[in-house]
Protein backbone atom coordinates (compact mmCIF):
# COMPACT_ATOMS: atom_id res chain seq x y z
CA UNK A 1 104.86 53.95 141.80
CA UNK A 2 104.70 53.98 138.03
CA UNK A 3 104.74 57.52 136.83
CA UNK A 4 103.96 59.15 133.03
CA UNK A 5 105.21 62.25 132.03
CA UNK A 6 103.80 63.70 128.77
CA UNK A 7 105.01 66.80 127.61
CA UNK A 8 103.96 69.49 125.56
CA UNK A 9 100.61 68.16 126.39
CA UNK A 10 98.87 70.72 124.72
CA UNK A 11 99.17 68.83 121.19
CA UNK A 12 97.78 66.27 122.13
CA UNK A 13 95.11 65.04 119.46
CA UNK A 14 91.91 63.13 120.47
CA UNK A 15 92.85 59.96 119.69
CA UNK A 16 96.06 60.70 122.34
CA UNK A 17 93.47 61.90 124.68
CA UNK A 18 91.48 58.93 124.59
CA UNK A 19 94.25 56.43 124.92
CA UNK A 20 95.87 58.62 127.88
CA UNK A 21 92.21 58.66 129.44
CA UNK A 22 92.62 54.74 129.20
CA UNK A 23 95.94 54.70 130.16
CA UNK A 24 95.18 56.62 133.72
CA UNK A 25 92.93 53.96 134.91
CA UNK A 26 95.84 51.85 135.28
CA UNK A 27 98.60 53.46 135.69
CA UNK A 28 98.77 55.29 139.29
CA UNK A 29 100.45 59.05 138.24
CA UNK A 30 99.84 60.75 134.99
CA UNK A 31 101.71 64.41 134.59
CA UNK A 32 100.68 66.41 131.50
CA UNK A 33 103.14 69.18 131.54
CA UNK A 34 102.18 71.90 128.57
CA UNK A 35 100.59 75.29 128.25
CA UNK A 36 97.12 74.77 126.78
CA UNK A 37 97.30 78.50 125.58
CA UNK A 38 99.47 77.63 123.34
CA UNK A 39 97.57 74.99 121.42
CA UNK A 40 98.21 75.66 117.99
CA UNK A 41 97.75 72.47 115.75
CA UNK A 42 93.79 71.96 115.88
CA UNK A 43 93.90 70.94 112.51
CA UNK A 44 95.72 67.89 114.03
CA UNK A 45 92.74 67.65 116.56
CA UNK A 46 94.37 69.52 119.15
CA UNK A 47 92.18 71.15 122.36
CA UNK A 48 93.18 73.33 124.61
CA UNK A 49 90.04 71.56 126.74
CA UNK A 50 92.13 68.16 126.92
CA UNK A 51 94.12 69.99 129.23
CA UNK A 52 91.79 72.33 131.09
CA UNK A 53 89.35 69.54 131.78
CA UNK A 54 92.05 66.61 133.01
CA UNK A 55 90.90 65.39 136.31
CA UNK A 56 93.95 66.65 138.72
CA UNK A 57 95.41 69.40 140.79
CA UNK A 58 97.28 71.69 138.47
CA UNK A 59 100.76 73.40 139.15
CA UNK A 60 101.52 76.30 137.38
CA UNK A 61 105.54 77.41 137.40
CA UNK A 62 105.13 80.87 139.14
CA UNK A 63 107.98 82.69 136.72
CA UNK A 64 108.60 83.73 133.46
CA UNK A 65 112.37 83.64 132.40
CA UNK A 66 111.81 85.23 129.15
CA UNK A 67 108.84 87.73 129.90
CA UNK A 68 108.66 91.03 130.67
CA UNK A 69 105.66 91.73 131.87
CA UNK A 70 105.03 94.54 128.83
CA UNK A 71 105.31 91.54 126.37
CA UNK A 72 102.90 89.49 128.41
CA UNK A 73 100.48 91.85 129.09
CA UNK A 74 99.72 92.45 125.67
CA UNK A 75 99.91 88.64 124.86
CA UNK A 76 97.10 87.61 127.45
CA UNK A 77 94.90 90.78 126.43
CA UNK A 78 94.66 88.68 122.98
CA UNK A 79 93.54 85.78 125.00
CA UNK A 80 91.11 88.08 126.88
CA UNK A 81 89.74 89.47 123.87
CA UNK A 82 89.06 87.01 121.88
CA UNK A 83 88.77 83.67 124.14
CA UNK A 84 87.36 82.12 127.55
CA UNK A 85 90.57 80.57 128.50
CA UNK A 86 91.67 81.16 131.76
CA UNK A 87 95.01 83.36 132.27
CA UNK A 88 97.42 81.98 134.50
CA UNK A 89 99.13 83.93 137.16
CA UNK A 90 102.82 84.35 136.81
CA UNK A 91 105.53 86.88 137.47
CA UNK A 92 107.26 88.08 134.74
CA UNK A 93 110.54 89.41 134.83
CA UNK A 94 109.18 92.72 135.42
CA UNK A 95 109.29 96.48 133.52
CA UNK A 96 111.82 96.29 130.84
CA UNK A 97 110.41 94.82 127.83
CA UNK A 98 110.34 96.99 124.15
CA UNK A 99 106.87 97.06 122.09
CA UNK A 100 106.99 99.43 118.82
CA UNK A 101 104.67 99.43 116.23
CA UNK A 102 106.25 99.59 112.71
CA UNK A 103 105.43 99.71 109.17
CA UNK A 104 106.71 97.13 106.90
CA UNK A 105 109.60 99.30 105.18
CA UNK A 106 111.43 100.20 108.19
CA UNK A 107 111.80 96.44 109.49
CA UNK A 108 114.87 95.79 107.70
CA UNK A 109 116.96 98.89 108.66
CA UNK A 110 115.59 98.32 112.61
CA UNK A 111 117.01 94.94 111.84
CA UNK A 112 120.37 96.01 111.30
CA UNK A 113 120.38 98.27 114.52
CA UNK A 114 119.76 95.40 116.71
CA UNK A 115 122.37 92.46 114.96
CA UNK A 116 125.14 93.39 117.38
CA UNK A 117 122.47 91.98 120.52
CA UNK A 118 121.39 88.65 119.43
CA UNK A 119 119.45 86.37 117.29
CA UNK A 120 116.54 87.77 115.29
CA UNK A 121 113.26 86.72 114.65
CA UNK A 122 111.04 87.70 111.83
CA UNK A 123 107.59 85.64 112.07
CA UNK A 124 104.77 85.41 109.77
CA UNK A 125 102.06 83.21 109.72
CA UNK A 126 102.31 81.32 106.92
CA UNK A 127 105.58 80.24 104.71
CA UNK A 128 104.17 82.17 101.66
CA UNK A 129 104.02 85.44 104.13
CA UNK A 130 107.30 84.50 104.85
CA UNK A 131 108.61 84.58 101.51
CA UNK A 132 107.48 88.41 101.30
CA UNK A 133 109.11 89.30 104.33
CA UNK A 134 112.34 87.41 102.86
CA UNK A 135 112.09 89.46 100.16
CA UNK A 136 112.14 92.96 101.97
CA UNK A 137 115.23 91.89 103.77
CA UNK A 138 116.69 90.58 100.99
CA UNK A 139 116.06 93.93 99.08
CA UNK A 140 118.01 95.87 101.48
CA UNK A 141 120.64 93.27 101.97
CA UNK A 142 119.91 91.66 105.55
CA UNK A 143 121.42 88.14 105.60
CA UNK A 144 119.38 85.31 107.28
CA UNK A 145 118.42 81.83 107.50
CA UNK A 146 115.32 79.78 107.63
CA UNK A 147 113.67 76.78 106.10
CA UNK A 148 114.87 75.61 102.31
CA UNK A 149 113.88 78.01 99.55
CA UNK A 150 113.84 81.12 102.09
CA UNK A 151 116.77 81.72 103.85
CA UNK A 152 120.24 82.15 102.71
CA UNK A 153 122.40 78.49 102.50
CA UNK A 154 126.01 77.17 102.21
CA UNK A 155 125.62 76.86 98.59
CA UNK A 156 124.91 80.47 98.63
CA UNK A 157 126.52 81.97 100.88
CA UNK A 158 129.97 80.50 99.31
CA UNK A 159 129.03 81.25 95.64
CA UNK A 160 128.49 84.76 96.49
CA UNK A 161 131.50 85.29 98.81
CA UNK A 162 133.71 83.78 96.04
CA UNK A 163 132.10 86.00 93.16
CA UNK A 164 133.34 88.58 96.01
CA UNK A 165 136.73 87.42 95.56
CA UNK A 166 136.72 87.75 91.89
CA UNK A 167 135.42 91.41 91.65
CA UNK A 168 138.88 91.73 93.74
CA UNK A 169 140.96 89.81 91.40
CA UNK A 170 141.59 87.13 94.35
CA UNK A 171 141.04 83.67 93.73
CA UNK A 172 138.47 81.58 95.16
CA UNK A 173 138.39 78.43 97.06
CA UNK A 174 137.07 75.12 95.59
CA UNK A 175 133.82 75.43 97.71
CA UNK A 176 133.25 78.65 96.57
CA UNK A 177 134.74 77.78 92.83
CA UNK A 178 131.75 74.84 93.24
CA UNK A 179 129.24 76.74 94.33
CA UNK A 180 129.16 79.24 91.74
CA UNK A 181 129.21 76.10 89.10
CA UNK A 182 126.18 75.33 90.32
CA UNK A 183 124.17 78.64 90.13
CA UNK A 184 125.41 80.40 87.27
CA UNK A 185 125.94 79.25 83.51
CA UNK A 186 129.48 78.12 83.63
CA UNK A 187 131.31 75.85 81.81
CA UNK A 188 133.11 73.71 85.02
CA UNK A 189 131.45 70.37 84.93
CA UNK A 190 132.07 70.08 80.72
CA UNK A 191 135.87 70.71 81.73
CA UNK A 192 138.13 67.73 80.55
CA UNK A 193 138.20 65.62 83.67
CA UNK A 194 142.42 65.81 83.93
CA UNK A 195 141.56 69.57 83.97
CA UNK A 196 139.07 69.55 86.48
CA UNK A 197 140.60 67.33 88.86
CA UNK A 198 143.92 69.23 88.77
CA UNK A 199 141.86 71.97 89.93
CA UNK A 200 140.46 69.66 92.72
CA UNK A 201 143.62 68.39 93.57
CA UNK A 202 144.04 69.40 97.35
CA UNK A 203 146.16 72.26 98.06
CA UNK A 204 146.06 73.82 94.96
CA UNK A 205 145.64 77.24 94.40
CA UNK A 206 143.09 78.54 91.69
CA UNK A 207 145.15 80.61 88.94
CA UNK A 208 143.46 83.08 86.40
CA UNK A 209 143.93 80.02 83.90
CA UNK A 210 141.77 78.42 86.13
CA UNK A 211 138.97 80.74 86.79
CA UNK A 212 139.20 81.42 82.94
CA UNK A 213 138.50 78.09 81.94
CA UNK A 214 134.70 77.87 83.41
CA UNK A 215 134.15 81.93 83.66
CA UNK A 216 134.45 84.10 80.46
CA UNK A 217 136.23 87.26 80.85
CA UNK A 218 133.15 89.01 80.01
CA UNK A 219 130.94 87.52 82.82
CA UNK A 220 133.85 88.71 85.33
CA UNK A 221 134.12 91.96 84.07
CA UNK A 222 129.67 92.45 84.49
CA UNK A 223 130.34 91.07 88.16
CA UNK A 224 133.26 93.83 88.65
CA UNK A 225 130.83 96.62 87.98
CA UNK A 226 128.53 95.22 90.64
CA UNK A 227 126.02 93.27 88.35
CA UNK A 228 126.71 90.05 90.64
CA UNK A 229 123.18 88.45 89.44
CA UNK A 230 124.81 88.28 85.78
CA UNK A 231 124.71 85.23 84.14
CA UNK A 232 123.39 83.16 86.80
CA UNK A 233 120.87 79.93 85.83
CA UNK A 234 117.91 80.89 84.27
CA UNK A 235 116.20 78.02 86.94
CA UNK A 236 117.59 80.36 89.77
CA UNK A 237 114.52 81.74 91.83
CA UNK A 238 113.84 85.95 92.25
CA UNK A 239 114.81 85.99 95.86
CA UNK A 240 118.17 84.50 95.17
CA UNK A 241 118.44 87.33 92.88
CA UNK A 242 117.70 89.50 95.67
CA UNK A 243 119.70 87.69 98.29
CA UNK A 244 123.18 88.70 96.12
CA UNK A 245 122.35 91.94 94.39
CA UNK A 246 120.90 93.10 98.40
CA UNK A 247 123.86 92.27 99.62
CA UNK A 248 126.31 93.90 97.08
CA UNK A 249 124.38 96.98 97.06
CA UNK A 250 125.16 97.49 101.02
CA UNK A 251 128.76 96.51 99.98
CA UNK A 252 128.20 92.95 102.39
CA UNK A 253 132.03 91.56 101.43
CA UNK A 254 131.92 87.89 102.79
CA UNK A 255 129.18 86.02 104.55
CA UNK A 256 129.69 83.85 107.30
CA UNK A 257 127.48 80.71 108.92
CA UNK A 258 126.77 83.29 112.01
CA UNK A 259 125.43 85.84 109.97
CA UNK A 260 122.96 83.36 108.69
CA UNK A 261 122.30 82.52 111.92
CA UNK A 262 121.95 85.85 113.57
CA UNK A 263 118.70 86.54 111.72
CA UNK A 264 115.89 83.90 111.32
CA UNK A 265 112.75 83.92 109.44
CA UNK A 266 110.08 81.57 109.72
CA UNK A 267 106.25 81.13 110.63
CA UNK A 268 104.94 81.17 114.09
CA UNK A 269 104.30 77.67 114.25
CA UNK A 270 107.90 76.87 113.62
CA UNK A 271 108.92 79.81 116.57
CA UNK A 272 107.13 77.79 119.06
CA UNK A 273 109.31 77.40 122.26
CA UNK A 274 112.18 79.29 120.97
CA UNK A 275 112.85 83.23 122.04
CA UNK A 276 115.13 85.57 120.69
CA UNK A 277 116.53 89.16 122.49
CA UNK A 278 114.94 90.63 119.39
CA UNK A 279 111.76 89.70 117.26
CA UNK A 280 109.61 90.95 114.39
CA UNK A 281 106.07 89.77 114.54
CA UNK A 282 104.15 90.41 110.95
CA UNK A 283 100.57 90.29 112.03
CA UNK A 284 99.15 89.86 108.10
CA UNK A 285 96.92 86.84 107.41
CA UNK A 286 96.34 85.16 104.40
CA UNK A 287 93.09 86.06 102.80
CA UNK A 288 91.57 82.56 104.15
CA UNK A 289 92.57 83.17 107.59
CA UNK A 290 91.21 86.56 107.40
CA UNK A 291 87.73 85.71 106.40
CA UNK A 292 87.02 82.87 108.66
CA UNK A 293 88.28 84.68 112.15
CA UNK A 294 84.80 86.47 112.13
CA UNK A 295 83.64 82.68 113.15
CA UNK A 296 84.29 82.84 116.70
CA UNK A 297 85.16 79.06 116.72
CA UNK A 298 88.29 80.22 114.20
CA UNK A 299 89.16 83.62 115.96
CA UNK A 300 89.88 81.32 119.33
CA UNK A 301 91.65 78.46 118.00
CA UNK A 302 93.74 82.08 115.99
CA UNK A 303 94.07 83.91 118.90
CA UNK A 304 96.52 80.81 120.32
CA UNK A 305 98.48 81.16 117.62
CA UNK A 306 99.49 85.06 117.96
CA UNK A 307 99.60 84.02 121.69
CA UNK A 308 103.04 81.96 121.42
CA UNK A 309 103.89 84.96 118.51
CA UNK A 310 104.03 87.25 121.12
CA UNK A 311 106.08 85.67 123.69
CA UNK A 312 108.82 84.85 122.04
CA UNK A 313 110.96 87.98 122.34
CA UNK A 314 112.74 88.58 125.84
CA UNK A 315 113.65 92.19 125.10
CA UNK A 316 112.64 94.05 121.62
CA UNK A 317 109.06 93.02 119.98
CA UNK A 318 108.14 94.58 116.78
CA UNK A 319 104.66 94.57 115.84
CA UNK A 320 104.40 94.81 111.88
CA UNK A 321 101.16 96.07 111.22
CA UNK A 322 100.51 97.89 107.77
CA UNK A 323 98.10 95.37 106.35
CA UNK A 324 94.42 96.82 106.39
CA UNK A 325 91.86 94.25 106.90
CA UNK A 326 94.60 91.25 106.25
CA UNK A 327 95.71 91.65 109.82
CA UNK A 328 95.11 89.89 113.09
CA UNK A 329 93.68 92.36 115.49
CA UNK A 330 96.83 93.29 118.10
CA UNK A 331 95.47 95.17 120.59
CA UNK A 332 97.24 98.58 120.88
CA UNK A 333 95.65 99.81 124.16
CA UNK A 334 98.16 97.61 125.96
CA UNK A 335 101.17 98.41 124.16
């Protein structure tokens, strides 16, 4: 028997609906394996009804590795609230699961009580949300990662640990020696090129001659009293700027590809089918979103979204809510 097995069936678009529609008159077993509540690209043409409405029995997997079943009762009471969608039965992993309500100031210093347990979420809606909560961390000198232009990168995270170095009067390596070439105003690439590849040369070991050569004395002396954002390219973004002079305040010595790791940020949409022991849900909307959620067309296809936001976390779940009318409505009742 010839058997299709399309998965996260849920995104399907309509044109993928139509062709699979075709496709099941000839072809004798069709599986669409998904969870239509957590259709979240209609803009693509996705419907959670392409699911709902397929013409065969329907098995739903009885338990929830991940859930607790405080994280999904709150979860489905969005669905409840705000949609028609049917609510599957599962069992959850029972009593056990953390819900706190937080303001947005205290997010970074709960952060740093939970890095010893895990990877970190913090999720926002939308990338430009996500560059304000990159900022707060950054502020109070959390390191984490996430897509280009938001969370910390090699580039960085070796320019800063060999500025480190300096402010101890140890030498840097040549990634780090690099790295700072490229985000501060230093002379290394107009270095005569006999100079610069000795200093290349594998093996060898930056001297003060060295560091001299592409650093003046009196930029090493402003990073020694802590200004470690001194000098660096005008071109340079803010949160960079925040990134290093976060971390130096909290007196953050060397950072490492796991710290990066430890803590993510990114939007909900980019969260989807990935859990963390910990997570920070931001429940601000853009002032778009905001408006059009009184439709109730826009509040369903919405209420999907903050759906998969909430059951990502297997143990801790932060709700950020200190943003007025800009805010999805989380219920609290269940919490």
């Amino acid at each position: 028997m010839v058997e299709t097995l399309v998965d996260e069936a849920q995104d399907l678009t309509g044109q993928m609906h139509v062709l699979l529609s075709q496709w099941n008159k000839e072809i004798p077993c069709i599986v669409l394996a998904g969870d239509y509540l957590q259709t979240i690209y209609p803009f693509y043409g996705a419907r959670p009804e392409y699911m709902l409405n397929w013409d065969a029995p329907e098995i739903t997997l009885p338990v929830s590795r991940r859930l607790h079943s405080e994280h999904w009762r709150l979860a489905t009471s969005v669905i409840k609230g705000c949609t028609d969608y049917p609510i599957p039965e599962i069992q959850t992993k029972g009593a056990g699961g953390n819900i706190d309500v937080i303001c947005s100031n205290a997010a970074p210093l709960t952060t740093k009580k939970h890095l010893q347990e895990g990877t970190i979420f913090h999720m926002a809606r939308t990338n430009s949300l996500c560059r304000r909560v990159a900022e707060r961390l950054a502020s109070e000198g959390v390191i984490f990662g996430g897509r280009k232009g938001i969370g910390w990168n090699e580039t960085e995270m070796y320019a800063y640990n060999g500025i480190q170095k300096l402010r101890k009067n140890r030498a840097p390596n040549i990634s780090e020696l690099k790295s700072i070439a490229k985000l501060y105003n230093t002379n290394y690439y107009m270095l005569p090129a006999v100079r610069k590849n000795k200093i290349e040369e594998p093996g060898h070991k930056l001297t003060s001659e060295d560091i001299y050569s592409f650093v003046s004395p009196y930029t090493q002396m402003e990073w020694k009293k802590g200004n470690v954002c001194f000098d660096m390219g005008k071109e340079q973004p803010d949160l960079l700027k925040m990134k290093f002079a976060g971390a130096n305040r909290v007196g953050i010595e060397q950072i490492t590809r796991d710290n990066i790791k430890n803590v993510t940020v990114c939007t909900i949409h980019a969260g989807k089918g990935l859990e963390a022991p910990t997570q920070f849900l931001y429940n601000e909307l853009n002032t778009v979103t905001a408006r059009s959620i009184s439709q109730a067309d826009k509040l369903r296809e919405e209420a999907l979204v903050w759906y998969v936001g909430l059951t990502r976390a297997s143990k801790n779940l932060y709700i950020i809510d200190d943003f007025g009318n800009n805010a999805f409505p989380i219920p609290r009742v269940v919490m």
